[in-house]
N, C-alpha and C. Protein backbone atom coordinates (compact mmCIF):
# COMPACT_ATOMS: atom_id res chain seq x y z
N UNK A 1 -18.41 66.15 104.18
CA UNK A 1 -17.69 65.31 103.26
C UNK A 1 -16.31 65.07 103.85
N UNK A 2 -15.79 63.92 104.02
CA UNK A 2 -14.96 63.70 104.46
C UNK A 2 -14.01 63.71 103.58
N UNK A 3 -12.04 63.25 103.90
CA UNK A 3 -11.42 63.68 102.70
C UNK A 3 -11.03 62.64 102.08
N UNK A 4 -11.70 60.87 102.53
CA UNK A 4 -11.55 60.25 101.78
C UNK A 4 -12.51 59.92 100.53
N UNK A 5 -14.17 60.33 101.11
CA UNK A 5 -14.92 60.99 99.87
C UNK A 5 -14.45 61.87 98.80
N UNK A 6 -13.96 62.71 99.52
CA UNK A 6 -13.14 64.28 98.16
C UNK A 6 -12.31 63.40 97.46
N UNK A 7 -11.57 62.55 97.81
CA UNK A 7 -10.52 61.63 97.08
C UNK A 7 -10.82 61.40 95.92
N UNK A 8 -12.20 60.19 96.33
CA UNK A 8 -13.02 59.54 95.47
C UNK A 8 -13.39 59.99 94.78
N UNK A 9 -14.13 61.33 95.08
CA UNK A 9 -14.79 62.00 93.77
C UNK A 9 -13.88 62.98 93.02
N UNK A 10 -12.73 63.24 93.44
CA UNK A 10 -11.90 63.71 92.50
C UNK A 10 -11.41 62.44 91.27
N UNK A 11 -10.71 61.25 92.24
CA UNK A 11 -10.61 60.49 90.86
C UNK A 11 -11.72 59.86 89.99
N UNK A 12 -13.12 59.93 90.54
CA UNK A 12 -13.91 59.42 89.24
C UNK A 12 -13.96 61.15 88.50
N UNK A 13 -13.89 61.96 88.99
CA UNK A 13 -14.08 63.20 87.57
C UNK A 13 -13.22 63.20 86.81
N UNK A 14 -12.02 62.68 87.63
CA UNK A 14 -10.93 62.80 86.82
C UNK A 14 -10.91 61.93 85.45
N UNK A 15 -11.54 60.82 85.74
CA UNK A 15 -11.58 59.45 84.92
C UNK A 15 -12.20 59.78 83.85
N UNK A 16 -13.77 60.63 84.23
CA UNK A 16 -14.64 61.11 83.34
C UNK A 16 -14.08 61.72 82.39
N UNK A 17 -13.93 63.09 82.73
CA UNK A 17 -12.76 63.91 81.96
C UNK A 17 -11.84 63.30 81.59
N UNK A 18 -11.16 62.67 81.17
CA UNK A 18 -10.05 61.61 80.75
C UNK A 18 -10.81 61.33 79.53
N UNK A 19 -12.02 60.20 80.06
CA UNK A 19 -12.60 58.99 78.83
C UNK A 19 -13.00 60.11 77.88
N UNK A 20 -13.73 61.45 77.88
CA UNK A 20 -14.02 62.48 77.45
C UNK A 20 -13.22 62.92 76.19
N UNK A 21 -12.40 63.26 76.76
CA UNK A 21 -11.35 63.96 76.13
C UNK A 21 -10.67 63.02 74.83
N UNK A 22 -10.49 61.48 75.98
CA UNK A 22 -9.65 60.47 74.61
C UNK A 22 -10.63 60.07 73.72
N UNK A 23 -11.97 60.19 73.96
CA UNK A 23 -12.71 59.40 73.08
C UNK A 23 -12.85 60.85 71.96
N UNK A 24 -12.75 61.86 72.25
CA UNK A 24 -12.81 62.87 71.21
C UNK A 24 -11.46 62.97 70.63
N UNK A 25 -10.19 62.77 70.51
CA UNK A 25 -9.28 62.95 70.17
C UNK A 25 -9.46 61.39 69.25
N UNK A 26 -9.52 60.47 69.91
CA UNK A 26 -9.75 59.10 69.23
C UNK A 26 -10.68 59.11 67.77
N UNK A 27 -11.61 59.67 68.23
CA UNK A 27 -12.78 59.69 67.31
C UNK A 27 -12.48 60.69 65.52
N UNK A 28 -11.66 61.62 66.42
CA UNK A 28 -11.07 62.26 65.44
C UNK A 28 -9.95 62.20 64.48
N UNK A 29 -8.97 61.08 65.35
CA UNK A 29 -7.75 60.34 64.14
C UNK A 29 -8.83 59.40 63.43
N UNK A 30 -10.02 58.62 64.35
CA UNK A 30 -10.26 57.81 63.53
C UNK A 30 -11.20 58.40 61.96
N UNK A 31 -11.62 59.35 61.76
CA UNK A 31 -12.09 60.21 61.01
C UNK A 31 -11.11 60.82 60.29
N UNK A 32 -10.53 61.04 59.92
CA UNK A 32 -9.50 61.49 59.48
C UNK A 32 -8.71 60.70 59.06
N UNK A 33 -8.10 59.39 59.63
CA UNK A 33 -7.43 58.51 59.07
C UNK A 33 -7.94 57.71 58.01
N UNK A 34 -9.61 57.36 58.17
CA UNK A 34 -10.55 56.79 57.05
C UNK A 34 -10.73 57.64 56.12
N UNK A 35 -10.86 59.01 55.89
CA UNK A 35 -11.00 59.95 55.06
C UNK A 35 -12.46 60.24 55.11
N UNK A 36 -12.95 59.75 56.02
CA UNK A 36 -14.53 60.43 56.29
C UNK A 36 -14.73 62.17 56.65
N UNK A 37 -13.71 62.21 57.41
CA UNK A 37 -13.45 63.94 57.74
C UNK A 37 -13.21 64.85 56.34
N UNK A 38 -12.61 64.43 55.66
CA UNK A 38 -12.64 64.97 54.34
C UNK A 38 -13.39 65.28 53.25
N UNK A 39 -14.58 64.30 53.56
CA UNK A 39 -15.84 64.00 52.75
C UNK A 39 -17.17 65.08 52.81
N UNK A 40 -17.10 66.00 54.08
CA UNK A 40 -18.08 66.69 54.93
C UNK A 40 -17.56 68.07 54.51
N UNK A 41 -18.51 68.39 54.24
CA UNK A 41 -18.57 69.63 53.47
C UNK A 41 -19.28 71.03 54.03
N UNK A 42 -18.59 72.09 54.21
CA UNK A 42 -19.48 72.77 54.72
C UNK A 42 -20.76 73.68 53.80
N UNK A 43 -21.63 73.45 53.77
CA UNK A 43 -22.68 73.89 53.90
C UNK A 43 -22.89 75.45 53.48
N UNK A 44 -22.82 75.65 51.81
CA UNK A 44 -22.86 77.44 51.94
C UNK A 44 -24.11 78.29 52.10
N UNK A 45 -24.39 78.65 52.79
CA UNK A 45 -26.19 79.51 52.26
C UNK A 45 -26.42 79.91 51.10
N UNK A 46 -27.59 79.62 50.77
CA UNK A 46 -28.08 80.33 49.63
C UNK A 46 -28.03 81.71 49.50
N UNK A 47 -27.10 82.24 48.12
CA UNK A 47 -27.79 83.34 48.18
C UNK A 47 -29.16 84.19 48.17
N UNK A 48 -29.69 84.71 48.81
CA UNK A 48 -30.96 85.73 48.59
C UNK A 48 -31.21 86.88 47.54
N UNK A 49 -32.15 87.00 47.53
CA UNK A 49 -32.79 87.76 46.36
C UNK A 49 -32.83 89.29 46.82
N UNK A 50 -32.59 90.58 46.47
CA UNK A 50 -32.82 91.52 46.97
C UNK A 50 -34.01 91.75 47.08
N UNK A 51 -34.59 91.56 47.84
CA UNK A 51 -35.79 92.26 48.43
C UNK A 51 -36.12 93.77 47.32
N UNK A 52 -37.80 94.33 47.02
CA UNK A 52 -38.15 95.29 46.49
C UNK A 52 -38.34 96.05 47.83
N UNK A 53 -38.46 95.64 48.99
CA UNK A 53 -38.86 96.36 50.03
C UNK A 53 -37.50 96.84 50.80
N UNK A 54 -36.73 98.06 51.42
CA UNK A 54 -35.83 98.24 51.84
C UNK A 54 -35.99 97.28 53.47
N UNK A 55 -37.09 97.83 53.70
CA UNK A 55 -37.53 97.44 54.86
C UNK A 55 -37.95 95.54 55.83
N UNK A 56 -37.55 94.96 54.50
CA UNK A 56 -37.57 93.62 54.17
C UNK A 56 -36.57 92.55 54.30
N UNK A 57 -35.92 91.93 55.25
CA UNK A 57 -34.58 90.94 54.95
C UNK A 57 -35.38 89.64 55.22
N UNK A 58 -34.67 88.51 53.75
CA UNK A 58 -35.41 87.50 54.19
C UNK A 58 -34.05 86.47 54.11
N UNK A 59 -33.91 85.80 55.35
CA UNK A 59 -32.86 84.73 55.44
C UNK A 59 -32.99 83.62 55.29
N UNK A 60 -32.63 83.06 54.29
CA UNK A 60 -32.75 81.53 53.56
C UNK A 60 -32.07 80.40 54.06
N UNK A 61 -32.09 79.24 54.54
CA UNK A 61 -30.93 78.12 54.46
C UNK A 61 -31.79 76.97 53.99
N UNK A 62 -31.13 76.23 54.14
CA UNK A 62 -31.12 74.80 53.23
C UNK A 62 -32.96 74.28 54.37
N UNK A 63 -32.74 74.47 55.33
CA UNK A 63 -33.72 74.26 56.37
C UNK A 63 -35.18 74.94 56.77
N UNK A 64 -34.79 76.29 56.26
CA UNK A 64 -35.79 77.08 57.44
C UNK A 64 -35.46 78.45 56.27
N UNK A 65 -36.64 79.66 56.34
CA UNK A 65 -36.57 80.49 55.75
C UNK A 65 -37.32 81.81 56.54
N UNK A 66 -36.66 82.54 56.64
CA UNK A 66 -36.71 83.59 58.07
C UNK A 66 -37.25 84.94 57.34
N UNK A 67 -38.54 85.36 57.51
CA UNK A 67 -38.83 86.69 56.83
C UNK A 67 -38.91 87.81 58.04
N UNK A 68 -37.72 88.77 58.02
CA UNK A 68 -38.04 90.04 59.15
C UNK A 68 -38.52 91.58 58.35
N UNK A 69 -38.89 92.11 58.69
CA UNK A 69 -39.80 93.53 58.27
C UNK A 69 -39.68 94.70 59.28
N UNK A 70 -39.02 95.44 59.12
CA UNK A 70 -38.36 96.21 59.67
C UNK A 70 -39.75 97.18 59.86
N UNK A 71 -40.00 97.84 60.84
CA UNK A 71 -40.86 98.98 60.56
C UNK A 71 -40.59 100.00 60.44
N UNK A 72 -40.76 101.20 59.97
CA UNK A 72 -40.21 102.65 59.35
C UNK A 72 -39.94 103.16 60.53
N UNK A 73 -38.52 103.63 60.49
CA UNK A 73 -38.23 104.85 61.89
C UNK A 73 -38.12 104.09 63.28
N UNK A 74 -37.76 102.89 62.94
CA UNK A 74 -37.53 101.80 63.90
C UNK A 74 -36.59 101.88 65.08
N UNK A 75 -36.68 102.50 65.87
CA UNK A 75 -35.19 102.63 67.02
C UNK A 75 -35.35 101.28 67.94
N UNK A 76 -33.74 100.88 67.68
CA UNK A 76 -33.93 99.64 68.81
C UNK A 76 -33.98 99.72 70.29
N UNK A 77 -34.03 98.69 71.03
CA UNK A 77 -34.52 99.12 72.75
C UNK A 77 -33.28 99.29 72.96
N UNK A 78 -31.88 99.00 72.51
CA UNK A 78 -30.99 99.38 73.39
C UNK A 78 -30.58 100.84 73.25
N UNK A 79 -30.94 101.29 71.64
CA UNK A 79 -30.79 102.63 71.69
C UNK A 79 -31.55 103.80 72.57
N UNK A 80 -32.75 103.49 72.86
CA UNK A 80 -33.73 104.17 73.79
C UNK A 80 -33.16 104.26 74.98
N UNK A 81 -32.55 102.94 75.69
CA UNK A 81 -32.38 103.49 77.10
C UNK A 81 -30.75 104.20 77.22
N UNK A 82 -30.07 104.31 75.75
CA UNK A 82 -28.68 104.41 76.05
C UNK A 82 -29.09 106.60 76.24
N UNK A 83 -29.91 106.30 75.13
CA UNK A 83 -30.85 107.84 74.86
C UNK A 83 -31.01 107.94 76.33
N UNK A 84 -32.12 107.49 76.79
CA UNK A 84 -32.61 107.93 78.11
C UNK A 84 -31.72 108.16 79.11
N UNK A 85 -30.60 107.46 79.48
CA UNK A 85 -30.01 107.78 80.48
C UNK A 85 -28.95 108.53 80.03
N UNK A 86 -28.21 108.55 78.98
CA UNK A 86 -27.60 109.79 78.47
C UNK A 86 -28.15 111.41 79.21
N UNK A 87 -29.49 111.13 78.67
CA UNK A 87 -30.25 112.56 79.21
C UNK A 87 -30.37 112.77 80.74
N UNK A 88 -30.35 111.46 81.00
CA UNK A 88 -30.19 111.93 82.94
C UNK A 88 -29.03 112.60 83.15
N UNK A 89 -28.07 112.14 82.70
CA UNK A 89 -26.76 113.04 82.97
C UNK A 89 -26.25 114.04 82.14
N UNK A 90 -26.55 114.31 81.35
CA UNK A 90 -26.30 115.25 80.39
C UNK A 90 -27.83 116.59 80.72
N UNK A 91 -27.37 117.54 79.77
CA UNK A 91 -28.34 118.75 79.79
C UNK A 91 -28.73 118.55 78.84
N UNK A 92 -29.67 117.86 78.82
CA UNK A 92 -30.83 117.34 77.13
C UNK A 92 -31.83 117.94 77.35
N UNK A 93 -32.63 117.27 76.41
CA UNK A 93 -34.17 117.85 76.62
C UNK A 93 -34.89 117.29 78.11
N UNK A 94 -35.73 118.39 78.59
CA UNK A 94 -36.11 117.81 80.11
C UNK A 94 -35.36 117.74 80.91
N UNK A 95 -34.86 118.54 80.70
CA UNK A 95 -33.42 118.69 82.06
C UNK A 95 -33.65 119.65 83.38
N UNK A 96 -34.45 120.53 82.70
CA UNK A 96 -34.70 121.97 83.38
C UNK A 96 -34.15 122.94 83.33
N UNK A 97 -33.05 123.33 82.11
CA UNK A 97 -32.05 124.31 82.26
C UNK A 97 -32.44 125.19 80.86
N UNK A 98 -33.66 125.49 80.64
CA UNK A 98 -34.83 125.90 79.65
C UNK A 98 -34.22 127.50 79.94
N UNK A 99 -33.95 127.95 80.72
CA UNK A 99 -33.48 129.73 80.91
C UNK A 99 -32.59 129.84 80.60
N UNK A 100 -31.57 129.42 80.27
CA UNK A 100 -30.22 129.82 80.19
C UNK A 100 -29.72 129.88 78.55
């Protein structure tokens, strides 16, 4: 690449990034100045129902409704390997130091 190529393609990114930037700043007085930005509302979730099951979370939105089920005595994977290698370095169980 030569450095009148690098030139070139610095000022079209530059341009890009430019139109980018003003058309989002633009877009946003113009929203705001109409009072359309004001109008948009955010969106609260529904509250949920307590579950009879402890083991039960069910996540609701306006869209989509998410049922998870926990299983009893559930350890997550990151806790297992934090477990496991804990015990490599530490004197845990399976260590070999069973005599002392």
């Amino acid at each position: 690449m030569k450095l009148k190529d690098l030139a070139k393609w610095n000022k079209r990114v530059s341009a890009a990034y430019a139109i980018g930037i003003w058309s989002m700043v633009v877009s946003y007085g113009y929203f705001k100045y109409t009072g359309r930005y004001e109008g948009m509302s955010v969106r609260n979730e529904e509250e949920t129902q307590e579950p009879e099951d402890p083991n039960k979370f069910v996540h609701q939105t306006a869209h989509s409704k998410t049922v998870m089920v926990y299983k009893k005595d559930f350890v997550p994977y990151s806790t297992q390997i934090q477990n496991f290698i804990s015990t490599l370095f530490s004197s845990g169980p399976g260590s070999g130091d069973v005599g002392k």
